[in-house]
PDB file of N, CA and C in Angstrom:
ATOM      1  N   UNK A   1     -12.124  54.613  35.443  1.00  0.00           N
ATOM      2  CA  UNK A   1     -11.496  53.385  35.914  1.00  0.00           C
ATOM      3  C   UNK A   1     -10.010  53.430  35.566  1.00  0.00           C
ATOM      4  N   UNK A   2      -9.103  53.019  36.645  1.00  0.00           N
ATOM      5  CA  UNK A   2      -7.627  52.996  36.493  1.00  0.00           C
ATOM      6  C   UNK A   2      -7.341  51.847  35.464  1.00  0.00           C
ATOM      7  N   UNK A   3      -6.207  52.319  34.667  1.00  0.00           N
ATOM      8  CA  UNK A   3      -5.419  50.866  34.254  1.00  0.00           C
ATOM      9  C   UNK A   3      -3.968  50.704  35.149  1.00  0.00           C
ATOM     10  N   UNK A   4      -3.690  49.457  35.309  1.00  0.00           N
ATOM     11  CA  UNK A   4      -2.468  49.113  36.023  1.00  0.00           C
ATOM     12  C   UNK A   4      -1.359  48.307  35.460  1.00  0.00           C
ATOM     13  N   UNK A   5       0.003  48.234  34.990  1.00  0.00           N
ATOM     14  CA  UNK A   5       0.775  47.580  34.722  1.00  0.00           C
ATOM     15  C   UNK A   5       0.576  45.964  36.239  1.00  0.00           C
ATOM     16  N   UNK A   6       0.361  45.245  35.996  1.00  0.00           N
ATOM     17  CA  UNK A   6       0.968  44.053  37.286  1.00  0.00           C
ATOM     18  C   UNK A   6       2.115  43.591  36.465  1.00  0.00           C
ATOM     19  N   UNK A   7       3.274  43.408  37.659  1.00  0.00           N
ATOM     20  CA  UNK A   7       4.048  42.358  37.629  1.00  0.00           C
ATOM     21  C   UNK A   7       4.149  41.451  38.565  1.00  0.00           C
ATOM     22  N   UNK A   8       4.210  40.204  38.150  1.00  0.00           N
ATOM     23  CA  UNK A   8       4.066  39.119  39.063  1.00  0.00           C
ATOM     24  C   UNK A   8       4.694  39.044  40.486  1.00  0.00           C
ATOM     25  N   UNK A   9       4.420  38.127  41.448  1.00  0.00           N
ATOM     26  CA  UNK A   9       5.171  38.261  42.641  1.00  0.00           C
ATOM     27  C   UNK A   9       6.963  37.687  42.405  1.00  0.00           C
ATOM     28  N   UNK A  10       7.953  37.754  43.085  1.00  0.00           N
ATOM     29  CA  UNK A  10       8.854  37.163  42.805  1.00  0.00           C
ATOM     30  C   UNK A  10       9.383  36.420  44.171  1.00  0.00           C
ATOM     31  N   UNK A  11      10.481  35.382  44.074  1.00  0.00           N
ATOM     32  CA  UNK A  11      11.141  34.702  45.207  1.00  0.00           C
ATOM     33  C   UNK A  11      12.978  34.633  44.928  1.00  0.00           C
ATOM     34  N   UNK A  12      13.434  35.007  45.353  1.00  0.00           N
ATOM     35  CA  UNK A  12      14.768  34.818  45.375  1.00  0.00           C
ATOM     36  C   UNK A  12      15.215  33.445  45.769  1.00  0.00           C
ATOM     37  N   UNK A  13      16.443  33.562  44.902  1.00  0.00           N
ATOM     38  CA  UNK A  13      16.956  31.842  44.481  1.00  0.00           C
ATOM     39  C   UNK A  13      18.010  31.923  44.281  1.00  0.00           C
ATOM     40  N   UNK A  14      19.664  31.089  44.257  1.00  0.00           N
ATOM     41  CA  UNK A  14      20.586  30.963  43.754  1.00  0.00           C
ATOM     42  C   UNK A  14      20.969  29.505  42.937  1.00  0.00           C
ATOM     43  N   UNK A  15      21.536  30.024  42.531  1.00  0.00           N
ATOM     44  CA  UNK A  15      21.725  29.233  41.509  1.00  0.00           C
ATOM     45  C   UNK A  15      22.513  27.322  42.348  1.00  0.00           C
ATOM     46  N   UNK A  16      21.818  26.295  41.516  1.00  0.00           N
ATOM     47  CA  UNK A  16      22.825  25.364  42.356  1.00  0.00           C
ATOM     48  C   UNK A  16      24.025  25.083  42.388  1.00  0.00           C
ATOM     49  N   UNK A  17      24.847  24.881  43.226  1.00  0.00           N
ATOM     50  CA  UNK A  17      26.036  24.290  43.241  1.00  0.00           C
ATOM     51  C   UNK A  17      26.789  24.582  44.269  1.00  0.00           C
ATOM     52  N   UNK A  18      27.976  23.612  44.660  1.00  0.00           N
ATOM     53  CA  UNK A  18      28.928  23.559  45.637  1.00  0.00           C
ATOM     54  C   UNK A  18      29.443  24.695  46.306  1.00  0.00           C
ATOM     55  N   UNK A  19      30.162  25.264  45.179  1.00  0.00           N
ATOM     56  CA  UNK A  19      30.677  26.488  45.279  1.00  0.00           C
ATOM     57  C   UNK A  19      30.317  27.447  46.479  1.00  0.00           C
ATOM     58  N   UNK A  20      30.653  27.846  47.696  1.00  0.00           N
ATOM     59  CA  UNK A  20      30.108  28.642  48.592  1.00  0.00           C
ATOM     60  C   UNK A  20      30.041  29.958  48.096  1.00  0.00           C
ATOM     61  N   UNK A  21      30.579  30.424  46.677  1.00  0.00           N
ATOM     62  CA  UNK A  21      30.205  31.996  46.249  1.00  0.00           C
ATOM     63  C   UNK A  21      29.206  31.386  45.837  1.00  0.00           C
ATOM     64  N   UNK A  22      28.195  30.816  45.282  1.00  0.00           N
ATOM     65  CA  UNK A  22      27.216  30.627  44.443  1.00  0.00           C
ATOM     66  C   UNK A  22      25.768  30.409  45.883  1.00  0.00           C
ATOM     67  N   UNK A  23      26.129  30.967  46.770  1.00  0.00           N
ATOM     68  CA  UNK A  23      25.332  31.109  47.796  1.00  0.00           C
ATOM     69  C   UNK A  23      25.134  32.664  48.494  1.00  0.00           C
ATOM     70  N   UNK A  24      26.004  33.586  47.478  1.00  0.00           N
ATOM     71  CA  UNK A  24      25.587  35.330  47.503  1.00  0.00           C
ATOM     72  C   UNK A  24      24.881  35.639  46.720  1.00  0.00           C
ATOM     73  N   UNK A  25      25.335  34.628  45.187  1.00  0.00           N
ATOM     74  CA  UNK A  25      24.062  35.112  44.096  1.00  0.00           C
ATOM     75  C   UNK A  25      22.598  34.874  44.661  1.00  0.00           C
ATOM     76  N   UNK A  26      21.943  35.849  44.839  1.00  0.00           N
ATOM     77  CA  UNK A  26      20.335  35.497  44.070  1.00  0.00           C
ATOM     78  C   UNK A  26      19.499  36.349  43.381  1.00  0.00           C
ATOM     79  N   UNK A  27      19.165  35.590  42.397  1.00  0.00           N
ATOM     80  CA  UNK A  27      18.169  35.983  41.127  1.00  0.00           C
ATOM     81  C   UNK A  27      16.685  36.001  41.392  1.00  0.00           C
ATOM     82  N   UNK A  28      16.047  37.159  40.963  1.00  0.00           N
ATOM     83  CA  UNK A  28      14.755  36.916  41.127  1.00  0.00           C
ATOM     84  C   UNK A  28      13.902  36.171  40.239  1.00  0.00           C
ATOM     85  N   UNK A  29      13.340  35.135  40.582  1.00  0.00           N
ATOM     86  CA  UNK A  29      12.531  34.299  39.596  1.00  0.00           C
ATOM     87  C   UNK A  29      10.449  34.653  39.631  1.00  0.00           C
ATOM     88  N   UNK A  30       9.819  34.778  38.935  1.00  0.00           N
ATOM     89  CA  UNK A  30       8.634  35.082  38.986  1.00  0.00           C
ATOM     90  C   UNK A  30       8.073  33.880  39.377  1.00  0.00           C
ATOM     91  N   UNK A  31       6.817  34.237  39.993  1.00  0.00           N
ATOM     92  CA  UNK A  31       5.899  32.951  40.313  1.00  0.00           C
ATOM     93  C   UNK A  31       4.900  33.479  39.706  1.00  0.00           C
ATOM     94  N   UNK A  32       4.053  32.239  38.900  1.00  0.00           N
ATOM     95  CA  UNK A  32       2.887  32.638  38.175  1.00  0.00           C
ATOM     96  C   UNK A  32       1.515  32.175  39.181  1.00  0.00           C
ATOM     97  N   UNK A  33       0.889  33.307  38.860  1.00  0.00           N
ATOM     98  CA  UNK A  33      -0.660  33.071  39.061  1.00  0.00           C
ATOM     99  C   UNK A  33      -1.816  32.660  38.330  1.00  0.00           C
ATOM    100  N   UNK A  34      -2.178  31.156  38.967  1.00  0.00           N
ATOM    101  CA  UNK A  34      -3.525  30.894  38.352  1.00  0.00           C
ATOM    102  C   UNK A  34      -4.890  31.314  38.647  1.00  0.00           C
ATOM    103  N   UNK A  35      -5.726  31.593  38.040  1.00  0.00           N
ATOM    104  CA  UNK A  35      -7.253  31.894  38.578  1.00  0.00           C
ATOM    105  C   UNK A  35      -7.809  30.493  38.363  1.00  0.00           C
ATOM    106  N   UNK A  36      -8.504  30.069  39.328  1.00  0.00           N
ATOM    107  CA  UNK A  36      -9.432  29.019  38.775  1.00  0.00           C
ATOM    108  C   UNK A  36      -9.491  28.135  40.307  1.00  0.00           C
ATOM    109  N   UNK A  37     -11.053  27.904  40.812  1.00  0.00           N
ATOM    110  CA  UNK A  37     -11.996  28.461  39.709  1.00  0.00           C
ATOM    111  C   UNK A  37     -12.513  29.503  39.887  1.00  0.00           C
ATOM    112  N   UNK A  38     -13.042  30.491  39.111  1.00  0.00           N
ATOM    113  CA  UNK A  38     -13.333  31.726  38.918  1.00  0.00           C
ATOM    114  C   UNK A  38     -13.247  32.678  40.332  1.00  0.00           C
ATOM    115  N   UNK A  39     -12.092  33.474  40.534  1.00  0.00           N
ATOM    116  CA  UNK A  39     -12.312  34.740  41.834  1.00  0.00           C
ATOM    117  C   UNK A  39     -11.572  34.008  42.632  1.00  0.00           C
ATOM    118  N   UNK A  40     -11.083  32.652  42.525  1.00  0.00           N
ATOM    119  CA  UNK A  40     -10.018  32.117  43.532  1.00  0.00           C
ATOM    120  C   UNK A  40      -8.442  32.271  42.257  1.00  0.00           C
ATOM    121  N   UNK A  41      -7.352  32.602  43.441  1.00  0.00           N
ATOM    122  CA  UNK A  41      -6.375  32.291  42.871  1.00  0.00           C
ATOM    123  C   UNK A  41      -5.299  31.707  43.794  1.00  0.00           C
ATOM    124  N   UNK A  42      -3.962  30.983  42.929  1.00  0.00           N
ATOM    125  CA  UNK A  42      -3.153  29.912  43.325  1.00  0.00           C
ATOM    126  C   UNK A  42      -1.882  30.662  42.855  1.00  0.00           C
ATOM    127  N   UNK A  43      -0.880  30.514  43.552  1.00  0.00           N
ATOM    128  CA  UNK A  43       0.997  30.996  43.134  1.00  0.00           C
ATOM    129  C   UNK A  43       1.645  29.460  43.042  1.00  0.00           C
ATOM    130  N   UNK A  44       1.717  29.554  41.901  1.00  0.00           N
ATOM    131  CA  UNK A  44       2.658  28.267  40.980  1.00  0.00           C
ATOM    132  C   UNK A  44       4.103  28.635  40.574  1.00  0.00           C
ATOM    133  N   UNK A  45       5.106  27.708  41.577  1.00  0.00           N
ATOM    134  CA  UNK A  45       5.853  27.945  40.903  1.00  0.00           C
ATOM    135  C   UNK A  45       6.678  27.387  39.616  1.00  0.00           C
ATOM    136  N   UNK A  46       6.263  26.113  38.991  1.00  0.00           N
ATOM    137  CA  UNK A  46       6.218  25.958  37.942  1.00  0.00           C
ATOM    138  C   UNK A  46       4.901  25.278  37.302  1.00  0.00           C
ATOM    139  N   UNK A  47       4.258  25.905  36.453  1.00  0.00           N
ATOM    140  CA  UNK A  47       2.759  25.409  36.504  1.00  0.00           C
ATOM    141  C   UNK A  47       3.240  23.868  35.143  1.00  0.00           C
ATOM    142  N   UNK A  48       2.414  23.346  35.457  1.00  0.00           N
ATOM    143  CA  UNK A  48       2.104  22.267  33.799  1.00  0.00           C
ATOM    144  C   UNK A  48       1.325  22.947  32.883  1.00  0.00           C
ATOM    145  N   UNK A  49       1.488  22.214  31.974  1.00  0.00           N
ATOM    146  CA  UNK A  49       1.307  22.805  30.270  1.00  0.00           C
ATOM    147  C   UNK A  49      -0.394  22.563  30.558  1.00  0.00           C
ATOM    148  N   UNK A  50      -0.760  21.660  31.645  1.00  0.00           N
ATOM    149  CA  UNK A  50      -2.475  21.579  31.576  1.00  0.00           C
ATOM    150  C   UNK A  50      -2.819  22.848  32.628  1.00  0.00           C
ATOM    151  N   UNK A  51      -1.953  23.486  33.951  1.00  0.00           N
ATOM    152  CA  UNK A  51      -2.901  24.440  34.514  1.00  0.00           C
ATOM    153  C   UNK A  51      -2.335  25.433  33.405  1.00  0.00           C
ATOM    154  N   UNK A  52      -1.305  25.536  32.655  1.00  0.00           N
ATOM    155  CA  UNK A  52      -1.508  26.571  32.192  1.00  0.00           C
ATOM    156  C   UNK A  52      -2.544  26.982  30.892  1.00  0.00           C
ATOM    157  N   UNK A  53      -2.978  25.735  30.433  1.00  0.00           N
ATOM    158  CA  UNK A  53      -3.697  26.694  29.277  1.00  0.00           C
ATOM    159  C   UNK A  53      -4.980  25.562  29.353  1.00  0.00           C
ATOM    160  N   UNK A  54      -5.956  24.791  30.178  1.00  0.00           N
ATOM    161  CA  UNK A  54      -6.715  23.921  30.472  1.00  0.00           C
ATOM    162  C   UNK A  54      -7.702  24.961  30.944  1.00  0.00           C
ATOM    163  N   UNK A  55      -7.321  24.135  32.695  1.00  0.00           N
ATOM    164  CA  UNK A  55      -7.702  24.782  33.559  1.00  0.00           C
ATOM    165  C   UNK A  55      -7.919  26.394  34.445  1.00  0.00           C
ATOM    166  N   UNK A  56      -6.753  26.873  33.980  1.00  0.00           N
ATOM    167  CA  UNK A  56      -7.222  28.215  34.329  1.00  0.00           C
ATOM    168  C   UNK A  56      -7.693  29.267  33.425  1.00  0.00           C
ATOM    169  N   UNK A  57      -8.774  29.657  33.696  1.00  0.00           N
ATOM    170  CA  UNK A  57      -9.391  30.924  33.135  1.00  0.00           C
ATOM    171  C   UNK A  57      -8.304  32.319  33.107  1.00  0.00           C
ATOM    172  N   UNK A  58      -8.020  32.420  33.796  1.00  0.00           N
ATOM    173  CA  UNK A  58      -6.600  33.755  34.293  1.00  0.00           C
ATOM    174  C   UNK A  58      -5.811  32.773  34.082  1.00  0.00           C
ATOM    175  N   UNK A  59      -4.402  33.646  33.513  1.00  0.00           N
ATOM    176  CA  UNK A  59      -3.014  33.234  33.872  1.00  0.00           C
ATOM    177  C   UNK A  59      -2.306  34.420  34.218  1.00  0.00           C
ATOM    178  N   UNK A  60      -1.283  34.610  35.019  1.00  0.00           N
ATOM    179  CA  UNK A  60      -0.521  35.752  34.719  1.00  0.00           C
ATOM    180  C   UNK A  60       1.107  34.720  35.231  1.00  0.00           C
ATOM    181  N   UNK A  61       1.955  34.774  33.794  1.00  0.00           N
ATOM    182  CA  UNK A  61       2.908  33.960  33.703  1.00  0.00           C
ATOM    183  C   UNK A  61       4.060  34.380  34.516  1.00  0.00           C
ATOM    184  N   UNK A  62       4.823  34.036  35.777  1.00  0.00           N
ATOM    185  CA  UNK A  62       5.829  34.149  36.498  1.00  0.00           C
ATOM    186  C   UNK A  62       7.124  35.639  35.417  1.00  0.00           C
ATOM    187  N   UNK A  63       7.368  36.615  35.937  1.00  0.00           N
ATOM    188  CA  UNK A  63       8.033  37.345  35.263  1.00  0.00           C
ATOM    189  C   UNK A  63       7.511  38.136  34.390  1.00  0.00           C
ATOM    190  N   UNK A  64       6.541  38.062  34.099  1.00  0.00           N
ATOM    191  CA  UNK A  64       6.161  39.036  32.992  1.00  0.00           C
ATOM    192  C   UNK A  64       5.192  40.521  33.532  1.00  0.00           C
ATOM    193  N   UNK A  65       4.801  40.970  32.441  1.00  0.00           N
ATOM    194  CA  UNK A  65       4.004  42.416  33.436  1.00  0.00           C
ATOM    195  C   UNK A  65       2.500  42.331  32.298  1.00  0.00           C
ATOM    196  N   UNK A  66       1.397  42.175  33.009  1.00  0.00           N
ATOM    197  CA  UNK A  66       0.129  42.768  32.413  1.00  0.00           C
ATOM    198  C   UNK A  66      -0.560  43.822  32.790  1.00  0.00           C
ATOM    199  N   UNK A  67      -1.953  43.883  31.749  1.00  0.00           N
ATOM    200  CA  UNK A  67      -2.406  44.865  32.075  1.00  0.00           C
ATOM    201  C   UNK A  67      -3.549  44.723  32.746  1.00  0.00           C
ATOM    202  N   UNK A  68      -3.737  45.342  33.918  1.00  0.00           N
ATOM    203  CA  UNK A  68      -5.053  45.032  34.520  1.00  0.00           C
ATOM    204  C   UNK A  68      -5.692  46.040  34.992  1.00  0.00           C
ATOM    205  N   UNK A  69      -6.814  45.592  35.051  1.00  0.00           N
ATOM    206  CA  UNK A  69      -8.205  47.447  35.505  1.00  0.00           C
ATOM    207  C   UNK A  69      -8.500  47.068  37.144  1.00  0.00           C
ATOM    208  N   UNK A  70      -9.065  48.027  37.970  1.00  0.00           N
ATOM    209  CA  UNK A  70      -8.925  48.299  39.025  1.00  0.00           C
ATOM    210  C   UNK A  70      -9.807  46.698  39.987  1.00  0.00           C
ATOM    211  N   UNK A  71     -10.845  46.130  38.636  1.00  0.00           N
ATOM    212  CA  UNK A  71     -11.172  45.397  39.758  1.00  0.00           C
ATOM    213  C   UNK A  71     -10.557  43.535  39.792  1.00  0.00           C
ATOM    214  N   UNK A  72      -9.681  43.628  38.486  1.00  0.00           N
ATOM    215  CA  UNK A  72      -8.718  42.419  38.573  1.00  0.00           C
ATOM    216  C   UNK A  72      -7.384  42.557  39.712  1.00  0.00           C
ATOM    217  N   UNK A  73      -7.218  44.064  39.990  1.00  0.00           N
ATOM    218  CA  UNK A  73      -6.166  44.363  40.698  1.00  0.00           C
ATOM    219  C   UNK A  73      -6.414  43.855  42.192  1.00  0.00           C
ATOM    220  N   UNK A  74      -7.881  44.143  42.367  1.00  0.00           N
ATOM    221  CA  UNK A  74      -8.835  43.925  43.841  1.00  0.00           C
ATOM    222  C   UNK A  74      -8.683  42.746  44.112  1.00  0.00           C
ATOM    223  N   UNK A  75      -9.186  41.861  43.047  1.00  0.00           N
ATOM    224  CA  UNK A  75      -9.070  40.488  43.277  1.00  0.00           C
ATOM    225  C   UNK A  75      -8.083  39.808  43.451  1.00  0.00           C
ATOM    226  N   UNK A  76      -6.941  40.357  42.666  1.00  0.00           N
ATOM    227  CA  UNK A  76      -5.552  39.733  42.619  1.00  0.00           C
ATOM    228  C   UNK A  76      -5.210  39.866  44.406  1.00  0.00           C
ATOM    229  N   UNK A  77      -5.085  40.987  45.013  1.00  0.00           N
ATOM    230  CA  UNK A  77      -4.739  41.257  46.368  1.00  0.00           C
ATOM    231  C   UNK A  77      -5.502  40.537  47.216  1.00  0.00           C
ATOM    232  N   UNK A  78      -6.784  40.478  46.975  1.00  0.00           N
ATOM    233  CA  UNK A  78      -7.340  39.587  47.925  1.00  0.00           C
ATOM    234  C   UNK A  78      -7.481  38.270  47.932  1.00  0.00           C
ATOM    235  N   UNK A  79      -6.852  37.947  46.803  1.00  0.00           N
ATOM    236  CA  UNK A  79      -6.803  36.436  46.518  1.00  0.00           C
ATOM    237  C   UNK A  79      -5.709  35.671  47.561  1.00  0.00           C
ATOM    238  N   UNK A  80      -4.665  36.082  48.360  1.00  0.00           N
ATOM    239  CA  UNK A  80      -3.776  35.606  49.389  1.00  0.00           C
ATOM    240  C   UNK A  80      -2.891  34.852  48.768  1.00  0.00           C
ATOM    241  N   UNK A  81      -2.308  35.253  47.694  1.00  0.00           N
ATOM    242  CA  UNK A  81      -0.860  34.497  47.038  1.00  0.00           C
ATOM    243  C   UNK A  81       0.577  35.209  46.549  1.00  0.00           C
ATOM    244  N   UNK A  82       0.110  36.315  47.951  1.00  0.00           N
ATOM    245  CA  UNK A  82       1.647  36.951  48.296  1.00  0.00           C
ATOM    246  C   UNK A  82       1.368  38.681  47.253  1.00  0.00           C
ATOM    247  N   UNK A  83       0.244  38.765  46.825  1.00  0.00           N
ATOM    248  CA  UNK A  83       0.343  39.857  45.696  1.00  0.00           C
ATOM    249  C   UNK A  83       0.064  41.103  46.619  1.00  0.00           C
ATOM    250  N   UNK A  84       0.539  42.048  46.590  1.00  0.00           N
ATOM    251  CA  UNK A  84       0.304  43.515  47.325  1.00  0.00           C
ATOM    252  C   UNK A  84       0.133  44.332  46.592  1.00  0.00           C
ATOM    253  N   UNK A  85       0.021  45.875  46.755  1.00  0.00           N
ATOM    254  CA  UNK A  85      -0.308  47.020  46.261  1.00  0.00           C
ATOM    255  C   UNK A  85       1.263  47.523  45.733  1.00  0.00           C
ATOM    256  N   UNK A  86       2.049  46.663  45.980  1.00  0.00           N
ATOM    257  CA  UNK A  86       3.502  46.593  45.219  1.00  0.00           C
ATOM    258  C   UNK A  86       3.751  46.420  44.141  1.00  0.00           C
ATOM    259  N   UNK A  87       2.615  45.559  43.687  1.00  0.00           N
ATOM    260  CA  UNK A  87       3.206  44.685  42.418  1.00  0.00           C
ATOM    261  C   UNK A  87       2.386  45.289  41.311  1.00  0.00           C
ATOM    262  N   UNK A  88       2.124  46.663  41.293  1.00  0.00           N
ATOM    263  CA  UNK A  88       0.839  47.878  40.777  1.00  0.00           C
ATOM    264  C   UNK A  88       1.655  48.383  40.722  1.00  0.00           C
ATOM    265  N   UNK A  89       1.501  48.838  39.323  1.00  0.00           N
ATOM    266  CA  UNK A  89       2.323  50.430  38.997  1.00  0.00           C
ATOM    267  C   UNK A  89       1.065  50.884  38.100  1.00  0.00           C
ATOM    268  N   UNK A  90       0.520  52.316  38.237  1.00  0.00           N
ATOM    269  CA  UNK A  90      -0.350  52.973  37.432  1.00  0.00           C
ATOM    270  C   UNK A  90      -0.446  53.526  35.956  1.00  0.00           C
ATOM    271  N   UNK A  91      -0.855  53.278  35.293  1.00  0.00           N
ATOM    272  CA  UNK A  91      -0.599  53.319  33.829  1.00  0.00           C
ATOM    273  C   UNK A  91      -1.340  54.823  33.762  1.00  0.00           C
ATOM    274  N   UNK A  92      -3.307  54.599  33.668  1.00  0.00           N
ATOM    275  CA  UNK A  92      -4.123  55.926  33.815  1.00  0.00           C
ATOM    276  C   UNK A  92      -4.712  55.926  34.487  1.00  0.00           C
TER     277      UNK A  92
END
């Protein structure tokens, strides 16, 4: 069985304000994924302090990278919240 680094999906954003240069910047911000309930998942882009540690069984927090085995990877892709065979990098 493979292990996989995931990193979350991301969305590009600039920063606010008037300024018409501040409309070339954009930063990539992570969107987090919830599981719940079990084998369904949701793309939050800022979750509450209750989906994050309540309600969902899975978290995978906007920006960060975990570790996942081949059949969380399955699920993650087929879950329809933007995740691809992109967001996989192979560990073993």
């Amino acid at each position: 069985m493979a292990t996989w680094t995931f990193r979350t999906p991301t969305v590009d954003e600039g920063p606010a304000g008037l300024d018409p240069l501040f409309h070339r910047l954009k930063l990539a911000r992570g969107i987090t994924i919830l599981e719940g309930p079990p084998g369904t998942y949701r793309a939050v882009r800022f979750p509450t302090q209750d989906e994050q540690f309540a309600s969902a069984p899975a978290l995978y927090m906007g920006g960060h990278e975990y570790v996942v085995d081949d059949a969380t990877k399955a699920a993650l892709i087929a879950g329809g919240v933007g995740v691809t065979t992109g967001n996989f990098t192979l560990i073993s």
